[in-house]
Every structure is written in structure tokens, then in C-alpha cells.
PDB file of N, CA and C in Angstrom:
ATOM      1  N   UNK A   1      41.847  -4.531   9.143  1.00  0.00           N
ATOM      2  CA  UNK A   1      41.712  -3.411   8.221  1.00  0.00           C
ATOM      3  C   UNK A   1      42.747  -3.592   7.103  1.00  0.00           C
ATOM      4  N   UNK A   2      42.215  -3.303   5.855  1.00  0.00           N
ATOM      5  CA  UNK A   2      43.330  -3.582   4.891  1.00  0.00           C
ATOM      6  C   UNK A   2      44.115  -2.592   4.490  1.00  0.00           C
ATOM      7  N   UNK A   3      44.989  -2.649   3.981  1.00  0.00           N
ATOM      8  CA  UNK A   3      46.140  -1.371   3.645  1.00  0.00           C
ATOM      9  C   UNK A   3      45.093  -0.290   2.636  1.00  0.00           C
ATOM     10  N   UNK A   4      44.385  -0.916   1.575  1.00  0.00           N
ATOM     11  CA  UNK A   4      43.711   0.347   0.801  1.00  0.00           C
ATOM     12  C   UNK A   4      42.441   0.878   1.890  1.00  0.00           C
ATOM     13  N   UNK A   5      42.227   0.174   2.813  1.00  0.00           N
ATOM     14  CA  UNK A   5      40.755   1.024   2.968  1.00  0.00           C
ATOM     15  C   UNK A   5      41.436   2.466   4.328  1.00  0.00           C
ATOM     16  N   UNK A   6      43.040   1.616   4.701  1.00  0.00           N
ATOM     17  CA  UNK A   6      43.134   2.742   5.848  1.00  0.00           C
ATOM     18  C   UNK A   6      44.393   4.140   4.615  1.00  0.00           C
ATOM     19  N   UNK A   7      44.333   3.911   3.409  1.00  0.00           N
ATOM     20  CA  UNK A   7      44.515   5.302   2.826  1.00  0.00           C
ATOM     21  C   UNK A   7      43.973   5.616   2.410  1.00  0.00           C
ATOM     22  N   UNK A   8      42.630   5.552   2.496  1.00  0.00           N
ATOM     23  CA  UNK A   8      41.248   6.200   1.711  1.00  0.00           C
ATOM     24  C   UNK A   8      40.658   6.813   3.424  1.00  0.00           C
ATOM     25  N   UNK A   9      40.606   6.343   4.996  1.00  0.00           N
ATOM     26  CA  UNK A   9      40.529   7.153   5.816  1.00  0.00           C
ATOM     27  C   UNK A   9      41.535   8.656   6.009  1.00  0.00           C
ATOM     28  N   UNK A  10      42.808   7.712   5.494  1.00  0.00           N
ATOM     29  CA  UNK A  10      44.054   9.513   6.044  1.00  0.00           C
ATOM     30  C   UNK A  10      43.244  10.496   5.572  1.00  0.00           C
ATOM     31  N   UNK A  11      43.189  10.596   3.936  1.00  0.00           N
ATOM     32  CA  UNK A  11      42.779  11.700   3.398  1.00  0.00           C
ATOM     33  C   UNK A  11      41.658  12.543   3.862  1.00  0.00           C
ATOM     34  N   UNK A  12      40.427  12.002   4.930  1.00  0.00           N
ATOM     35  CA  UNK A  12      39.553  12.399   4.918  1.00  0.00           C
ATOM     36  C   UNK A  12      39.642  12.937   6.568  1.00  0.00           C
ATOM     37  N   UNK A  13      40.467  12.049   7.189  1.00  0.00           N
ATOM     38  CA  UNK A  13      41.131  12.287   8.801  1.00  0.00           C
ATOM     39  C   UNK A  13      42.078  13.796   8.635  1.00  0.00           C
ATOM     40  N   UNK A  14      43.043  13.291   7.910  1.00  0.00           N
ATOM     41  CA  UNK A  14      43.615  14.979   7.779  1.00  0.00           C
ATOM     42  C   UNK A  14      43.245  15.627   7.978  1.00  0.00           C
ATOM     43  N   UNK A  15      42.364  16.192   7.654  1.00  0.00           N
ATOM     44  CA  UNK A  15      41.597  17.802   7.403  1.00  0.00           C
ATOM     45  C   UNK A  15      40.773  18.120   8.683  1.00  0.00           C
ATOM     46  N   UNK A  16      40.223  16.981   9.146  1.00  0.00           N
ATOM     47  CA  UNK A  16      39.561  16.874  10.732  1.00  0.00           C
ATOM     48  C   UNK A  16      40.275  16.712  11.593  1.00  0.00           C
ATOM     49  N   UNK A  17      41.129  16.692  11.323  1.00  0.00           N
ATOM     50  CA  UNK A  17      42.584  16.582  12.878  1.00  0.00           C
ATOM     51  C   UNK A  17      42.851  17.930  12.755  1.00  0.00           C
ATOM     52  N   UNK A  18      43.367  19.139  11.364  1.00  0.00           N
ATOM     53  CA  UNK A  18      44.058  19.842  11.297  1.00  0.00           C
ATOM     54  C   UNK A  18      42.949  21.356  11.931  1.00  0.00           C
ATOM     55  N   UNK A  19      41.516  21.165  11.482  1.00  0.00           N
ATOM     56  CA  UNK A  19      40.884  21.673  11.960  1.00  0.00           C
ATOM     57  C   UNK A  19      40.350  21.255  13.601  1.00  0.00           C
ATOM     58  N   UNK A  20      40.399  20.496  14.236  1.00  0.00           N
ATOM     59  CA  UNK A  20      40.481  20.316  15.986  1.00  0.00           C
ATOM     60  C   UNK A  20      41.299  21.170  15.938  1.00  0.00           C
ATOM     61  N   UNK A  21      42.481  20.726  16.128  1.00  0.00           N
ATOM     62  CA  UNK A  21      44.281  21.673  16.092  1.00  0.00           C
ATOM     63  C   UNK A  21      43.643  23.069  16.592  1.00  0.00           C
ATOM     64  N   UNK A  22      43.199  23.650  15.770  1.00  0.00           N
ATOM     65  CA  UNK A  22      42.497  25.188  15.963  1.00  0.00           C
ATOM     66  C   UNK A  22      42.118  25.423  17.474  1.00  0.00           C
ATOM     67  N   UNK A  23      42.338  25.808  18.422  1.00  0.00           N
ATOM     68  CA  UNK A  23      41.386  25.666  19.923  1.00  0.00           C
ATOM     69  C   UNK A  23      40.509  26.994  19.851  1.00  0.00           C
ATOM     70  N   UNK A  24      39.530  26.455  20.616  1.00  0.00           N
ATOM     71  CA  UNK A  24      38.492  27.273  20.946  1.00  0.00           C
ATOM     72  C   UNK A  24      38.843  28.822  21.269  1.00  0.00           C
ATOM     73  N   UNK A  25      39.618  29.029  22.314  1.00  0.00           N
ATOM     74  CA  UNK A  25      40.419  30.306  22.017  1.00  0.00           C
ATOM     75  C   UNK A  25      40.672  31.366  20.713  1.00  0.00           C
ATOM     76  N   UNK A  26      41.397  30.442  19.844  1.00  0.00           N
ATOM     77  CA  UNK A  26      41.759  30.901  18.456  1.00  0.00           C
ATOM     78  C   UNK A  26      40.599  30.974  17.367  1.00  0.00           C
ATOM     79  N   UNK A  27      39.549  30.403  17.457  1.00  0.00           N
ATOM     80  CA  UNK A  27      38.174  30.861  17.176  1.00  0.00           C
ATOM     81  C   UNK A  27      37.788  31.829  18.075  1.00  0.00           C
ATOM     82  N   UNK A  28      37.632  32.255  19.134  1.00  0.00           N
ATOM     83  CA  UNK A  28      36.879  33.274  20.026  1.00  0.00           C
ATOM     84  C   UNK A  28      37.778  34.274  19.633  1.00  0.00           C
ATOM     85  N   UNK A  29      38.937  34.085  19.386  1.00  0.00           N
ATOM     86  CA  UNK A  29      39.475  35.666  18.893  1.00  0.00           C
ATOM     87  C   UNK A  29      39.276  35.948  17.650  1.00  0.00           C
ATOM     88  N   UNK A  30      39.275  34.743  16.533  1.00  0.00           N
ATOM     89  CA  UNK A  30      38.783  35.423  15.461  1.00  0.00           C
ATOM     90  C   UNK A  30      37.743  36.059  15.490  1.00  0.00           C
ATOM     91  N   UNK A  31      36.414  35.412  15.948  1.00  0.00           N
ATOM     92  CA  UNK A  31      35.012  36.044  16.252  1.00  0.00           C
ATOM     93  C   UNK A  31      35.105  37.258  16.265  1.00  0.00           C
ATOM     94  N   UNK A  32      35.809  37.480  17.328  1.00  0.00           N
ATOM     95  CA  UNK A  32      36.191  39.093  18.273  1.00  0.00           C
ATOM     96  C   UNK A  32      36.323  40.026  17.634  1.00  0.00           C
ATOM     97  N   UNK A  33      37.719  39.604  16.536  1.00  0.00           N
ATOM     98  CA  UNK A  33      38.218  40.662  15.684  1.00  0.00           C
ATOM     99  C   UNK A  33      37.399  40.345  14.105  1.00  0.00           C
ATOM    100  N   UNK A  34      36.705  40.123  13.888  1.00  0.00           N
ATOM    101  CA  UNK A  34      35.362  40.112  12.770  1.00  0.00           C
ATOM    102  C   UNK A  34      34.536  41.059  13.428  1.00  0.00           C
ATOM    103  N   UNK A  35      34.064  41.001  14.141  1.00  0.00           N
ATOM    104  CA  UNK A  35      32.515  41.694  14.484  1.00  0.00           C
ATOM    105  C   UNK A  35      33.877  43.040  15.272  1.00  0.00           C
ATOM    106  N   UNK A  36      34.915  43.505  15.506  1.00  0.00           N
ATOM    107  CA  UNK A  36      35.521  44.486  15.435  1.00  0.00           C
ATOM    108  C   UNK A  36      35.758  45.359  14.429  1.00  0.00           C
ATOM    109  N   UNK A  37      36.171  44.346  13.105  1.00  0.00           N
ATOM    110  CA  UNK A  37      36.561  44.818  12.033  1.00  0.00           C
ATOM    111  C   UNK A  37      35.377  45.119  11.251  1.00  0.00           C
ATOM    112  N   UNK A  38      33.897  44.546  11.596  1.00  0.00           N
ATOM    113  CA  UNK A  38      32.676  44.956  11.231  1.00  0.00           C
ATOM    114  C   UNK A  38      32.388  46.262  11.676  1.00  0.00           C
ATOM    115  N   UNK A  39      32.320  46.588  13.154  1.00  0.00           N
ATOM    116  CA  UNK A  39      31.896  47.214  13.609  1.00  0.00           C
ATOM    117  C   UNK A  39      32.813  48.681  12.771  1.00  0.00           C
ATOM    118  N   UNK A  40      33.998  48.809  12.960  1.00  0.00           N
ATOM    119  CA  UNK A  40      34.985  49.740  12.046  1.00  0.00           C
ATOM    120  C   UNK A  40      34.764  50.067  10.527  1.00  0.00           C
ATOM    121  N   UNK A  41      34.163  49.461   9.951  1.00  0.00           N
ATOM    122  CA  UNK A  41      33.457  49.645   8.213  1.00  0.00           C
ATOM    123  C   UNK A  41      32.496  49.953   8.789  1.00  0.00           C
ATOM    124  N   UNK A  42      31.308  50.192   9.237  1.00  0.00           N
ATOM    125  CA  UNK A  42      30.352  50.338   9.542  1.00  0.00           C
ATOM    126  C   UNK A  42      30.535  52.067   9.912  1.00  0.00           C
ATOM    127  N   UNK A  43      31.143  51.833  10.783  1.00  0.00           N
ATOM    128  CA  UNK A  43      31.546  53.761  11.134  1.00  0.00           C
ATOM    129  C   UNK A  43      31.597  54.285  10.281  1.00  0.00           C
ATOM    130  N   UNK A  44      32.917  53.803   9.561  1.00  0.00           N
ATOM    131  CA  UNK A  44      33.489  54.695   8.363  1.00  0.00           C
ATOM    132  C   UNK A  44      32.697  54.815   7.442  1.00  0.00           C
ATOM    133  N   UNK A  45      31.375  53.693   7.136  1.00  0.00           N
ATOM    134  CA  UNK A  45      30.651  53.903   5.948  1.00  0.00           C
ATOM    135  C   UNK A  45      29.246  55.262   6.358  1.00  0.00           C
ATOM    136  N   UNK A  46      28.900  55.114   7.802  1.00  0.00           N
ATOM    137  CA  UNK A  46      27.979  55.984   8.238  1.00  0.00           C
ATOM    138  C   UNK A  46      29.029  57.607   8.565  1.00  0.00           C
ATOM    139  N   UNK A  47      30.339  57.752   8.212  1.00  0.00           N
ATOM    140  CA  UNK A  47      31.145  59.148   8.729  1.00  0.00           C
ATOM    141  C   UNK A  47      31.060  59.559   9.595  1.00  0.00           C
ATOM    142  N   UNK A  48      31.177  58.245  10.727  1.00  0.00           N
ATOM    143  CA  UNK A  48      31.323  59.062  11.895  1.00  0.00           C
ATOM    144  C   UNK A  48      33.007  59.412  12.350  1.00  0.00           C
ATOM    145  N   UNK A  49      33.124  60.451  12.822  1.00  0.00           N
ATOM    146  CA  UNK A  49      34.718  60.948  12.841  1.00  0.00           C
ATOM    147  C   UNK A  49      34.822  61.398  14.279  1.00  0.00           C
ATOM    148  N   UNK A  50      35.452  61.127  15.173  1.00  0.00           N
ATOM    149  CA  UNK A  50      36.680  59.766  14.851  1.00  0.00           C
ATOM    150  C   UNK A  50      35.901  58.610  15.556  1.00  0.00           C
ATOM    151  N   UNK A  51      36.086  57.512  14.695  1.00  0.00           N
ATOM    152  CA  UNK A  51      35.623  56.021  14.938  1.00  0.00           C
ATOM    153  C   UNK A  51      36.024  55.775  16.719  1.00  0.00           C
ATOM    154  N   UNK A  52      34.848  55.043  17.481  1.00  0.00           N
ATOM    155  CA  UNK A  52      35.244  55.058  18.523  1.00  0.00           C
ATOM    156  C   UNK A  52      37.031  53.864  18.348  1.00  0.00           C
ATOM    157  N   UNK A  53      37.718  54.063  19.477  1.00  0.00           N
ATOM    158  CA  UNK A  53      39.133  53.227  19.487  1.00  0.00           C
ATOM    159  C   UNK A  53      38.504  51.730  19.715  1.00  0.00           C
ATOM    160  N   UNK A  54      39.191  50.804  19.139  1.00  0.00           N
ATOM    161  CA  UNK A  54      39.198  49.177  19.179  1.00  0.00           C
ATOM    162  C   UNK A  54      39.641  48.374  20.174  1.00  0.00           C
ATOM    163  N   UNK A  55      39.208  47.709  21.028  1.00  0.00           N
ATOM    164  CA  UNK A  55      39.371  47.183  22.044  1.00  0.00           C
ATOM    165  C   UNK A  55      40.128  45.925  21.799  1.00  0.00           C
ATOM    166  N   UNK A  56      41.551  45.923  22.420  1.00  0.00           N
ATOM    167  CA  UNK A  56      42.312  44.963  22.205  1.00  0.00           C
ATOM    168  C   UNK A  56      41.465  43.804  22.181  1.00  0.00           C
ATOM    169  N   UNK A  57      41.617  42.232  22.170  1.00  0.00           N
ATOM    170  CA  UNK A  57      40.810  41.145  22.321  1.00  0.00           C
ATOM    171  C   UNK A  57      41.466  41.023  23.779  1.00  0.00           C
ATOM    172  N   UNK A  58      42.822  41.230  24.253  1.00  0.00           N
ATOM    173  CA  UNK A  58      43.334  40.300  25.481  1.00  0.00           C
ATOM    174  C   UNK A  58      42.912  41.729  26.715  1.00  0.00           C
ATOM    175  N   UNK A  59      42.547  42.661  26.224  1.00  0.00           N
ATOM    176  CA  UNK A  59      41.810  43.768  27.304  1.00  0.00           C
ATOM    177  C   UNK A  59      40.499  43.490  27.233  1.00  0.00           C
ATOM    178  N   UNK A  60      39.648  42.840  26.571  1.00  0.00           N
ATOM    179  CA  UNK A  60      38.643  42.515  26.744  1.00  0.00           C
ATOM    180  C   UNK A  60      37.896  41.344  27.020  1.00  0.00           C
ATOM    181  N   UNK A  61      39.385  40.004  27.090  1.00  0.00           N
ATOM    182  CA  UNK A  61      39.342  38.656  27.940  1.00  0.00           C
ATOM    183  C   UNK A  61      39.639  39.420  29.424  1.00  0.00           C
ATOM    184  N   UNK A  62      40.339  40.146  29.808  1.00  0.00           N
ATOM    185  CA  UNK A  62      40.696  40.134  30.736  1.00  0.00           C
ATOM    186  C   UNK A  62      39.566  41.231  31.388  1.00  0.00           C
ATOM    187  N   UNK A  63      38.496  41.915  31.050  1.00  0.00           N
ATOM    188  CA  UNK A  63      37.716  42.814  31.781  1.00  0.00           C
ATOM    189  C   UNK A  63      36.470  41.763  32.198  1.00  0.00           C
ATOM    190  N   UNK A  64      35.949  41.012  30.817  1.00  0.00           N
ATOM    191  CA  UNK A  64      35.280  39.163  30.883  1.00  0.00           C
ATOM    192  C   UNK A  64      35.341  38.481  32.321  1.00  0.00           C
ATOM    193  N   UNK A  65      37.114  38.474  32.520  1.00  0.00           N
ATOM    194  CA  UNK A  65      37.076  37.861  33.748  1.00  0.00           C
ATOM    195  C   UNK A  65      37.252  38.483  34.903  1.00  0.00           C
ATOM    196  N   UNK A  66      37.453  39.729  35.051  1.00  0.00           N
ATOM    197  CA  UNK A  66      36.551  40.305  36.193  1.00  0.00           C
ATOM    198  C   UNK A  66      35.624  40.640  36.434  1.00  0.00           C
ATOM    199  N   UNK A  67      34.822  40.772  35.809  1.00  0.00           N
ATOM    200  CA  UNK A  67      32.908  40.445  35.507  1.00  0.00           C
ATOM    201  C   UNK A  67      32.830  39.572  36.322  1.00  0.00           C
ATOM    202  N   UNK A  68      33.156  38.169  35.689  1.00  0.00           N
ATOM    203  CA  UNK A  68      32.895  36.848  36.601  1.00  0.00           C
ATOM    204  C   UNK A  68      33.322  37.082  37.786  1.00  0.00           C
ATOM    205  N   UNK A  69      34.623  37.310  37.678  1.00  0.00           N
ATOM    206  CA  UNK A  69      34.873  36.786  39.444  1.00  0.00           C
ATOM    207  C   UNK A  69      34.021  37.521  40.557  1.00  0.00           C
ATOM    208  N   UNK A  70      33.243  38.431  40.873  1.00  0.00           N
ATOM    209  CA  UNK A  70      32.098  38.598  41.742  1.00  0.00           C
ATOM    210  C   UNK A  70      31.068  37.428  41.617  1.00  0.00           C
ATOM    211  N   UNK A  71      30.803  37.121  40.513  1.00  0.00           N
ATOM    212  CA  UNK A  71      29.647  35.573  40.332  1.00  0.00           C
ATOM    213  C   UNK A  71      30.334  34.708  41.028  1.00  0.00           C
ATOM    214  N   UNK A  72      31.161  34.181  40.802  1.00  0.00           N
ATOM    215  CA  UNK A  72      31.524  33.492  41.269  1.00  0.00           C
ATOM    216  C   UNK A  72      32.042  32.905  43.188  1.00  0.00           C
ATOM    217  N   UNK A  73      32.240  34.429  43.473  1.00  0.00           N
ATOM    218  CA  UNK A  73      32.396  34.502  44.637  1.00  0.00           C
ATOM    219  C   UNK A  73      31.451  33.768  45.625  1.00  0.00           C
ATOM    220  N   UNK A  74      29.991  34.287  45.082  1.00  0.00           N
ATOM    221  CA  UNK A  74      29.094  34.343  46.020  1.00  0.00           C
ATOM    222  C   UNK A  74      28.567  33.304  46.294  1.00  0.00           C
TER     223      UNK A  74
END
């Protein structure tokens, strides 16, 4: 491999390493809190008073996995 063709890969490797980096986790919570922060404009634009309360993301990983664990049991 020659020296110019492997600094014409960095530039394009960068950005695909830095986005892996991100874990799946840290996408599933963004998700979470989007379609939260949707769901909250949505109230406020229809007036409903008072907006139901927002469900932490780590109270609602953690209710997720007691769901499962009966599946899993059996």
C-alpha cells in the first residue's frame, strides 16, 4: 500500500470508526427520549393539562427486563 492511497482511506475511516464508537445502548436511549419528547409536544399542542409524567429511560430498561425474565424462565 502506498503512503498516498492509505491518507485518502483515514479521511473516510474516521468518521466510520467515530460513528461505531456510539453503542447500541446510546442509540436506544436516544430513540427513547425522541419519541418521549414527541410524545410531550403532542400533548401540549392537543391541551391536554397536566401532560401525563415522563418515564425515566433507566425505569423503563429496567421494567423491559422484568417483562423478560418470566420468558425466560420457562
Amino acid at each position: 500500500m502506498s503512503r498516498s492511497s492509505m491518507w485518502v482511506r483515514v479521511p473516510i475511516s474516521l468518521p466510520l470508526a467515530l460513528l461505531g464508537a456510539c453503542s447500541a445502548e446510546q442509540w436506544q436511549r436516544t430513540g427513547y427520549l425522541s419519541l418521549q419528547e414527541r410524545e410531550q409536544q403532542q400533548c401540549l399542542e392537543r391541551g391536554i393539562d397536566p401532560c401525563p409524567e415522563r418515564q425515566r429511560y433507566e425505569d423503563y430498561q429496567r421494567l423491559r427486563k422484568q417483562a423478560d425474565e418470566p420468558s425466560r424462565q420457562q
